[in-house]
Protein backbone atom coordinates (compact mmCIF):
# COMPACT_ATOMS: atom_id res chain seq x y z
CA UNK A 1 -67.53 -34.33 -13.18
CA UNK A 2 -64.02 -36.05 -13.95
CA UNK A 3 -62.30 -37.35 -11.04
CA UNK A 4 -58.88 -35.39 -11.56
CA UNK A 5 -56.77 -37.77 -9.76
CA UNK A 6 -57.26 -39.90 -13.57
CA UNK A 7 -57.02 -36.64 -15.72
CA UNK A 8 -53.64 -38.10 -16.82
CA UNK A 9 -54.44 -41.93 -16.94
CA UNK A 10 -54.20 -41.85 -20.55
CA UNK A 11 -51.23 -39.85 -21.67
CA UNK A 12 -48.66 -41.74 -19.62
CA UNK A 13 -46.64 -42.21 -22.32
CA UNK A 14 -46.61 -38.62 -23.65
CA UNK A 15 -46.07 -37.44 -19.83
CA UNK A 16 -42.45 -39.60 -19.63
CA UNK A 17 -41.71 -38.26 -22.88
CA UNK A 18 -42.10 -34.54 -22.82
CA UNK A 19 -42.32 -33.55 -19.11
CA UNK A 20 -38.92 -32.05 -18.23
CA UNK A 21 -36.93 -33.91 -15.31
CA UNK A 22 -36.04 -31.70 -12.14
CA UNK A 23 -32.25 -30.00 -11.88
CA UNK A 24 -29.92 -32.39 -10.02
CA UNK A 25 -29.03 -29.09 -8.22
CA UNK A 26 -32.57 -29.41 -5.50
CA UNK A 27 -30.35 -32.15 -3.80
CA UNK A 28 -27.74 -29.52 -3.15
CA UNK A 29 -30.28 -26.74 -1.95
CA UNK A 30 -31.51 -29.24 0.26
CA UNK A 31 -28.55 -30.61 1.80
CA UNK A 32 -27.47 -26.70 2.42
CA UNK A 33 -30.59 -25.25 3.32
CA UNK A 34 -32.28 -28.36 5.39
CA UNK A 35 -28.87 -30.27 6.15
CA UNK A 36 -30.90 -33.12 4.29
CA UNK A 37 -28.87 -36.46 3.99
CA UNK A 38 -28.62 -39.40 2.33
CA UNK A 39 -30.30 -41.77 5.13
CA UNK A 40 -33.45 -39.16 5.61
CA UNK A 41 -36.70 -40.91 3.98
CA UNK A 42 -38.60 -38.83 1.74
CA UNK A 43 -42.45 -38.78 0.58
CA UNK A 44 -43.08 -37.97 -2.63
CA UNK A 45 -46.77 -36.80 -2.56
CA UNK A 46 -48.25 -36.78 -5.70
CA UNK A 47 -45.00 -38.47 -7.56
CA UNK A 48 -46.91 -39.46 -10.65
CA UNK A 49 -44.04 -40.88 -13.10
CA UNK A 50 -41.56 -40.49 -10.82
CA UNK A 51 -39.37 -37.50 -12.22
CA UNK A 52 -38.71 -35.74 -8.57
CA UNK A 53 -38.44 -38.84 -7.12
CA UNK A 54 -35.65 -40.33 -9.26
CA UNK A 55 -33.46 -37.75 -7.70
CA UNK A 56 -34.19 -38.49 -4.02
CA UNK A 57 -32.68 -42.74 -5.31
CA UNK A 58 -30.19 -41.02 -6.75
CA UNK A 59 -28.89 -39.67 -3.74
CA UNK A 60 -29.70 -43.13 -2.14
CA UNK A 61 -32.64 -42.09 0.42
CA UNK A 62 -35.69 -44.43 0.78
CA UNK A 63 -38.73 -42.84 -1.22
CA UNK A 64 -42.24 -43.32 -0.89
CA UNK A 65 -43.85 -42.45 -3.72
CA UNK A 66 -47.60 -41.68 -2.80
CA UNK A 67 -49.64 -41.26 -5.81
CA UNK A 68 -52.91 -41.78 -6.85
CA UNK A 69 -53.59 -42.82 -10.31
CA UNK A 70 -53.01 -46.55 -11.37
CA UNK A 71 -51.06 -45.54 -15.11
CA UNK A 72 -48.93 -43.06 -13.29
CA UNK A 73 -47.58 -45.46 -10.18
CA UNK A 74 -47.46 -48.57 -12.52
CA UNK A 75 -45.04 -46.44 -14.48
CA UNK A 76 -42.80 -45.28 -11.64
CA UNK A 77 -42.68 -48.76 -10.97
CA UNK A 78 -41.57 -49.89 -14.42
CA UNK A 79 -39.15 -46.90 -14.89
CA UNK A 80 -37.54 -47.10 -11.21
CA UNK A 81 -38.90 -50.52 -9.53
CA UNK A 82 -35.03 -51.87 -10.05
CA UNK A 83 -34.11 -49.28 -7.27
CA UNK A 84 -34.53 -51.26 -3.24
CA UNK A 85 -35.13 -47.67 -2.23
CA UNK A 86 -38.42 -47.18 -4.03
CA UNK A 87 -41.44 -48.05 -2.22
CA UNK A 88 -44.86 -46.76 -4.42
CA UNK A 89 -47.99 -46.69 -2.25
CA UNK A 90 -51.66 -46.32 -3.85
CA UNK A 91 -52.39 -42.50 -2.17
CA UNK A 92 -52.91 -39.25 -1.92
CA UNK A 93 -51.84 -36.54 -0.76
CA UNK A 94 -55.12 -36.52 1.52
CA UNK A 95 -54.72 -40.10 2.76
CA UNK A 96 -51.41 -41.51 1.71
CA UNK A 97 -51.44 -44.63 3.93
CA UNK A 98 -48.14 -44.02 5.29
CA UNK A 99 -47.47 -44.62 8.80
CA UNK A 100 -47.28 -42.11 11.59
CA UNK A 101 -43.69 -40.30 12.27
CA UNK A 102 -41.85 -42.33 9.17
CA UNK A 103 -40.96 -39.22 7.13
CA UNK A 104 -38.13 -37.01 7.31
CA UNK A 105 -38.93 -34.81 4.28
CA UNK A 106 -41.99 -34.30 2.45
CA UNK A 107 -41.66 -32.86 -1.09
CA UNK A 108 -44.79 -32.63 -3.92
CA UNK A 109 -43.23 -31.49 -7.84
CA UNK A 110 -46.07 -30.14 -9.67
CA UNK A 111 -48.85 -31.77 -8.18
CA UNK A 112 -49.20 -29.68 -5.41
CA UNK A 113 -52.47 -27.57 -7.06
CA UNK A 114 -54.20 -30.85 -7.21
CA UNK A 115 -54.26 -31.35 -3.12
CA UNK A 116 -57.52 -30.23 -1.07
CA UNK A 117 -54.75 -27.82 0.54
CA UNK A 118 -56.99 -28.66 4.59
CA UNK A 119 -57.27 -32.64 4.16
CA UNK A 120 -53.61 -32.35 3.07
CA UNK A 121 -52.34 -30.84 6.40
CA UNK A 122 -54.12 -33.44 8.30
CA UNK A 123 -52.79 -35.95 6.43
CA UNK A 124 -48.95 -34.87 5.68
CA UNK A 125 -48.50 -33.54 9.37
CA UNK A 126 -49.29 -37.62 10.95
CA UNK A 127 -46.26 -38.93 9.18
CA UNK A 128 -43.64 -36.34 9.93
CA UNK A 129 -41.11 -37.41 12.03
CA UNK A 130 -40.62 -33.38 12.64
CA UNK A 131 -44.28 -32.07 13.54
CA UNK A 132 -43.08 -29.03 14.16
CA UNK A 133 -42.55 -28.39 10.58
CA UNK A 134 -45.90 -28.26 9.60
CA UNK A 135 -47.08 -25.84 12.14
């Protein structure tokens, strides 16, 4: 069987051309809703291109990008590597090699169905600086 963490290894360059980009408007709900700010760090689990996570630099927060096929993270890299903010880590969502208690918000776009939903909880709930949120 087809590892499905490289399902999209070759169609990179169709992915940053027809995927739509996330409404500016999820940094508002956030900043209502979770009184998120601009200094809170953010994981992006998942991040692939780097369409959700553009919006998190945009706001100015340091982003982690955890994701864990090569042609996806070299091309967050290339599309938002000019941005101090970004840091891309070779991950998953089951072992994203992000420290312990470093994370203030976790977020996943569309990748979420690809997670083995128990390995994920282990692994999301270690770097939360909020435990309490996954329980």
């Amino acid at each position: 069987m087809t590892d499905p963490k490289q399902r999209f290894s070759d169609r990179v360059a169709d992915y940053i051309k027809y995927r739509p980009k996330y409404p500016k408007e999820v940094i508002d709900i956030l900043k209502t809703d979770l009184q998120f700010k601009s200094d809170d760090v953010v994981a992006d689990i998942g991040a692939g291109t780097g369409l959700l996570t553009e919006l998190f630099l945009d706001n100015g927060n340091l982003t982690y990008t955890v994701e864990p096929n090569d042609a996806m993270r070299t091309a967050c890299s290339e599309l938002l590597g000019s941005d101090t903010n970004l840091k891309v880590i070779n991950g998953s969502a089951e072992a994203t090699q992000l420290a312990d208690q470093t994370i203030d918000l976790i977020v996943a776009g569309t990748a979420f169905h690809w997670f083995d939903p128990i390995e994920t909880k282990k692994s999301l709930c270690a770097f939360l600086n909020q435990a309490a949120i996954c329980c």
